[in-house]
Every structure is written in structure tokens, then in C-alpha cells.
Protein backbone atom coordinates (compact mmCIF):
# COMPACT_ATOMS: atom_id res chain seq x y z
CA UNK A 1 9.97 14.49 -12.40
CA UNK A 2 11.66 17.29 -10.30
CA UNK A 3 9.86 18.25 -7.72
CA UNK A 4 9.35 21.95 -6.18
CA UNK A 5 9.06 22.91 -2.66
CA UNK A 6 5.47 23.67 -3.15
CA UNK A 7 5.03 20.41 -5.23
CA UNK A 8 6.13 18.91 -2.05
CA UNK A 9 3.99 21.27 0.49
CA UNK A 10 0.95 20.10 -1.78
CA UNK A 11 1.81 15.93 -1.69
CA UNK A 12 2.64 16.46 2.57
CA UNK A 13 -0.78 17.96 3.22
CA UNK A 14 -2.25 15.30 0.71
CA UNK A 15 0.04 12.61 2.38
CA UNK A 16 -2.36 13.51 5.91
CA UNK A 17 -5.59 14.04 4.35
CA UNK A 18 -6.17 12.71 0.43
CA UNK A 19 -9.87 14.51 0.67
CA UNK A 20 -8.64 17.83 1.48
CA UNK A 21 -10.50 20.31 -0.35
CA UNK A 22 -8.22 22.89 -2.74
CA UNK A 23 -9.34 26.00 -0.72
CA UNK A 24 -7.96 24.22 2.35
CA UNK A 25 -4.91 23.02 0.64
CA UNK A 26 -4.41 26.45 -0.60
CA UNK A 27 -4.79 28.19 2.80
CA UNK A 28 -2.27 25.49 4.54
CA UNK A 29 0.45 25.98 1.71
CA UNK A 30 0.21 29.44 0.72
CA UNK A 31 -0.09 28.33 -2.97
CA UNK A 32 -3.00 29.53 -5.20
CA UNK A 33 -5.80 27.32 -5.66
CA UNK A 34 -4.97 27.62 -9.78
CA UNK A 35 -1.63 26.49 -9.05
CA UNK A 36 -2.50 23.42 -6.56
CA UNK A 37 -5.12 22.09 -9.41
CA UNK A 38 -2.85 22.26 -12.42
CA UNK A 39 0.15 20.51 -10.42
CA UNK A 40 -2.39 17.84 -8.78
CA UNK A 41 -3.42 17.56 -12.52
CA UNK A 42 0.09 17.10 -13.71
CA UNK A 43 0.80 14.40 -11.21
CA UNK A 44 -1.95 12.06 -11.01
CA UNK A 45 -1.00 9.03 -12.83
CA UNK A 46 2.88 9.82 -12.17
CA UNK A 47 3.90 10.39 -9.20
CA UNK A 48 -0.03 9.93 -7.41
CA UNK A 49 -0.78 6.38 -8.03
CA UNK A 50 -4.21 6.64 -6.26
CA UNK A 51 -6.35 8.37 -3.74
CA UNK A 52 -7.66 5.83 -1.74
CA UNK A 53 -8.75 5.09 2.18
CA UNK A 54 -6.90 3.41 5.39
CA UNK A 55 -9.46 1.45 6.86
CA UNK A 56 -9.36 -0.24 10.19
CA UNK A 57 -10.35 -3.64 9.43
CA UNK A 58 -10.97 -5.38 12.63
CA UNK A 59 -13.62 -2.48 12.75
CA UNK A 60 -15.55 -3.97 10.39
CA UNK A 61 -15.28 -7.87 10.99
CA UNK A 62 -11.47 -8.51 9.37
CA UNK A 63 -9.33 -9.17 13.03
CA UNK A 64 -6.25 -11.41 10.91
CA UNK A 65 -3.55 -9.60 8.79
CA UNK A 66 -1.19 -11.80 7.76
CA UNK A 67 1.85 -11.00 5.57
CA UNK A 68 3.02 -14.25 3.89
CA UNK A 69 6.47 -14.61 2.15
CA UNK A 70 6.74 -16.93 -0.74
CA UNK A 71 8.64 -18.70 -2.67
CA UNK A 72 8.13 -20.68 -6.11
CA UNK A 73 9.46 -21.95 -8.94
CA UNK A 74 10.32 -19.91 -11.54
CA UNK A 75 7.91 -21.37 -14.44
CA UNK A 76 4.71 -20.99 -11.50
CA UNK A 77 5.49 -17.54 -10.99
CA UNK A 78 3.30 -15.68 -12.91
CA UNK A 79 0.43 -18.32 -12.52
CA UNK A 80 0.53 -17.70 -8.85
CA UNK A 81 0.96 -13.97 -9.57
CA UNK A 82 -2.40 -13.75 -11.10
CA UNK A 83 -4.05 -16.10 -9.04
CA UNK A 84 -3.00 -13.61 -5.79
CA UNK A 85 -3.93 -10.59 -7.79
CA UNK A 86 -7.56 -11.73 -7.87
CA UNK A 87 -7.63 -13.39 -4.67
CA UNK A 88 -10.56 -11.27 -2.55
CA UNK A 89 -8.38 -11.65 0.63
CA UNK A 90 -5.33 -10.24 -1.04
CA UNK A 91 -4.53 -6.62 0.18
CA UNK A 92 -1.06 -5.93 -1.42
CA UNK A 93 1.23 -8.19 -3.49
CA UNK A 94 4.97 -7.19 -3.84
CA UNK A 95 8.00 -9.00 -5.45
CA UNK A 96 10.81 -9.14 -3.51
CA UNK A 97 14.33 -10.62 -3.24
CA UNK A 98 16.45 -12.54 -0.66
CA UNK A 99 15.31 -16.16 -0.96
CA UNK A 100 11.67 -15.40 -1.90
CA UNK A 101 9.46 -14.28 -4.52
CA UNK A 102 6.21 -12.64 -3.03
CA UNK A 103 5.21 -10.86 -0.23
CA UNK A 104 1.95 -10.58 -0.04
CA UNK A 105 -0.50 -8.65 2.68
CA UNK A 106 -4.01 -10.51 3.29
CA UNK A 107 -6.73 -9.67 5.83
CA UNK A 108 -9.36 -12.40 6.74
CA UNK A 109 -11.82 -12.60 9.47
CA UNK A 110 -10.53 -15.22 11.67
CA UNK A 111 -7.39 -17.33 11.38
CA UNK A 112 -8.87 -20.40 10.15
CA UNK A 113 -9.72 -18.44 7.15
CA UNK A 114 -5.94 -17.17 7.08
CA UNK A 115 -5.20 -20.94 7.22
CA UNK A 116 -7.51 -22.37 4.24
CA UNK A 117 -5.94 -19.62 2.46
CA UNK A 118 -1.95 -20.70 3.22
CA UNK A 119 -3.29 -24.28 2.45
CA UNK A 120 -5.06 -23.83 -0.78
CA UNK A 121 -1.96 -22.06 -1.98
CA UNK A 122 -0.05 -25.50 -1.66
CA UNK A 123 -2.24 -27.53 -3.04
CA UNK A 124 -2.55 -25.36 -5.96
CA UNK A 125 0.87 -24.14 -6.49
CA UNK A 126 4.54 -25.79 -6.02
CA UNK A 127 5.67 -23.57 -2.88
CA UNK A 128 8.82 -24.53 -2.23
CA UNK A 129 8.99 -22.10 0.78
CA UNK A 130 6.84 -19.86 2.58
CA UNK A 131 6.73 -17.85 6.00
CA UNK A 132 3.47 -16.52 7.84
CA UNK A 133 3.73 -13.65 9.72
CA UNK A 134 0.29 -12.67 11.84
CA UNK A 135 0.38 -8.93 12.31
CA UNK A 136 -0.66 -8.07 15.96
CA UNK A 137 -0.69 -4.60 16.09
CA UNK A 138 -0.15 -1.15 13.31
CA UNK A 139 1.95 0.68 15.18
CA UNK A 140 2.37 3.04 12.43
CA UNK A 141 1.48 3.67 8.53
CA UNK A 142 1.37 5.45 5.17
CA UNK A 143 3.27 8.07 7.46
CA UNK A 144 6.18 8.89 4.80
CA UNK A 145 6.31 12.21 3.49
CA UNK A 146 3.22 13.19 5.54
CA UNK A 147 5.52 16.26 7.38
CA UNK A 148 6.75 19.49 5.00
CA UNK A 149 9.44 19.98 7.60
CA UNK A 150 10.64 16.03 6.84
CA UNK A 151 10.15 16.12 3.47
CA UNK A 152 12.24 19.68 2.87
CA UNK A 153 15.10 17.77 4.87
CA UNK A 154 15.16 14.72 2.12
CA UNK A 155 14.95 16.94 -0.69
């Protein structure tokens, strides 16, 4: 999909706030309100996967993010892919390349949790590698394509 300069005005200011109302959007961009609604319209499902919230997790009890590389045989891979798609601690699960398979994002309460979790994965699957990483602080996030001035400069 090509995308306009006001398509791009409208996904910036959504980029910041996702729960912006249209009459706002319209009054930041310039663009109609008519216009902003059909385009949003057009895009969810495309190129707007999902509105959805950042939440700061140690604020409500989750202190350990851990992003865990790993790496399996090739028959195991899909069994383990489901398994970590309906795994409750699981935040994000991506496929990836150079020497492993998954990386996956999880968020648990303590780091004995974060621990069990690693372990259980073991037991129940043929890991032939893995890597834990303990995040310690965000330093910075979902921040791409959040300035009009940025994005006009990439596109």
C-alpha cells in the first residue's frame, strides 16, 4: 500500500497516542475528520495490526523481563511454537535467524518464576541452545514513526 503524506500525519499522531479522538486527530493534521475515518478504515487489518496499550509492568507486580533466544530442532519447532504462543508469561514470540530459532519476550514476577519457566522449556522440549537475557531497564519503545518530521524524511 502507498502511503500519502497525510496517511502518514494520521499513523505519527496514532504512533503517540492510539486513543486519540478523530476531532483531535483532525485538528493536529489538518485533515478532515471524513477523511481520517475512511483511511483509518482502510488500514486496519493492513497496515494497523492492533490498537493496544504499553503497560509498565513492574507497576503492577511483573519486575522480570526476560528475552530468551532459542534454538531447536527442526521437527520440535512448531510444537514449541505453539506451546510459547499459549504460554501466559509469553509477551512476544519472533522467529529469527543467526544460529537460533525464537526470540521470545516474557515478563514474570520474580526471577525464580523466569527460571521454572527456562527449565520447564528443557524438560519439555530438545533445546539444543538457548541464551537469557534479563532486561534491566526500557530505555526507549514503540517510538518508530511516532514524529511526522521523521517519518516525511524516510518516505
Amino acid at each position: 500500500m502507498k502511503l500519502t503524506k497525510k496517511d502518514l500525519l494520521i499513523l505519527t499522531e496514532l504512533r503517540k497516542n492510539a486513543r486519540e479522538t478523530l476531532t483531535r486527530l483532525s485538528r493536529k493534521t489538518r485533515i478532515p475528520i471524513s477523511t481520517i475515518f475512511d483511511r483509518l478504515k482502510m488500514q486496519e487489518g493492513s497496515i494497523i495490526k492492533k490498537h493496544c496499550a504499553l503497560i509498565d509492568f513492574q507497576k503492577i507486580g511483573f519486575s522480570i523481563r526476560a528475552n530468551i533466544l532459542l534454538k531447536v530442532p527442526a521437527e520440535d519447532r512448531n510444537k514449541l511454537l505453539e506451546h510459547l504462543q499459549k504460554e501466559l508469561h509469553t509477551n512476544t514470540v519472533l522467529r529469527i535467524n543467526n544460529g537460533f530459532d525464537f526470540l521470545v519476550e516474557a515478563i514474570f514476577r520474580n526471577l525464580k518464576e523466569a527460571e521454572n519457566f527456562v527449565n520447564n522449556l528443557e524438560e519439555e522440549y530438545k533445546i539444543e541452545d538457548k541464551k537469557v537475557f534479563y532486561v534491566i531497564d526500557e530505555i526507549k519503545r514503540e517510538e518508530f514513526l511516532s514524529s511526522p518530521i521523521f517519518a516525511e524524511l524516510l518516505f
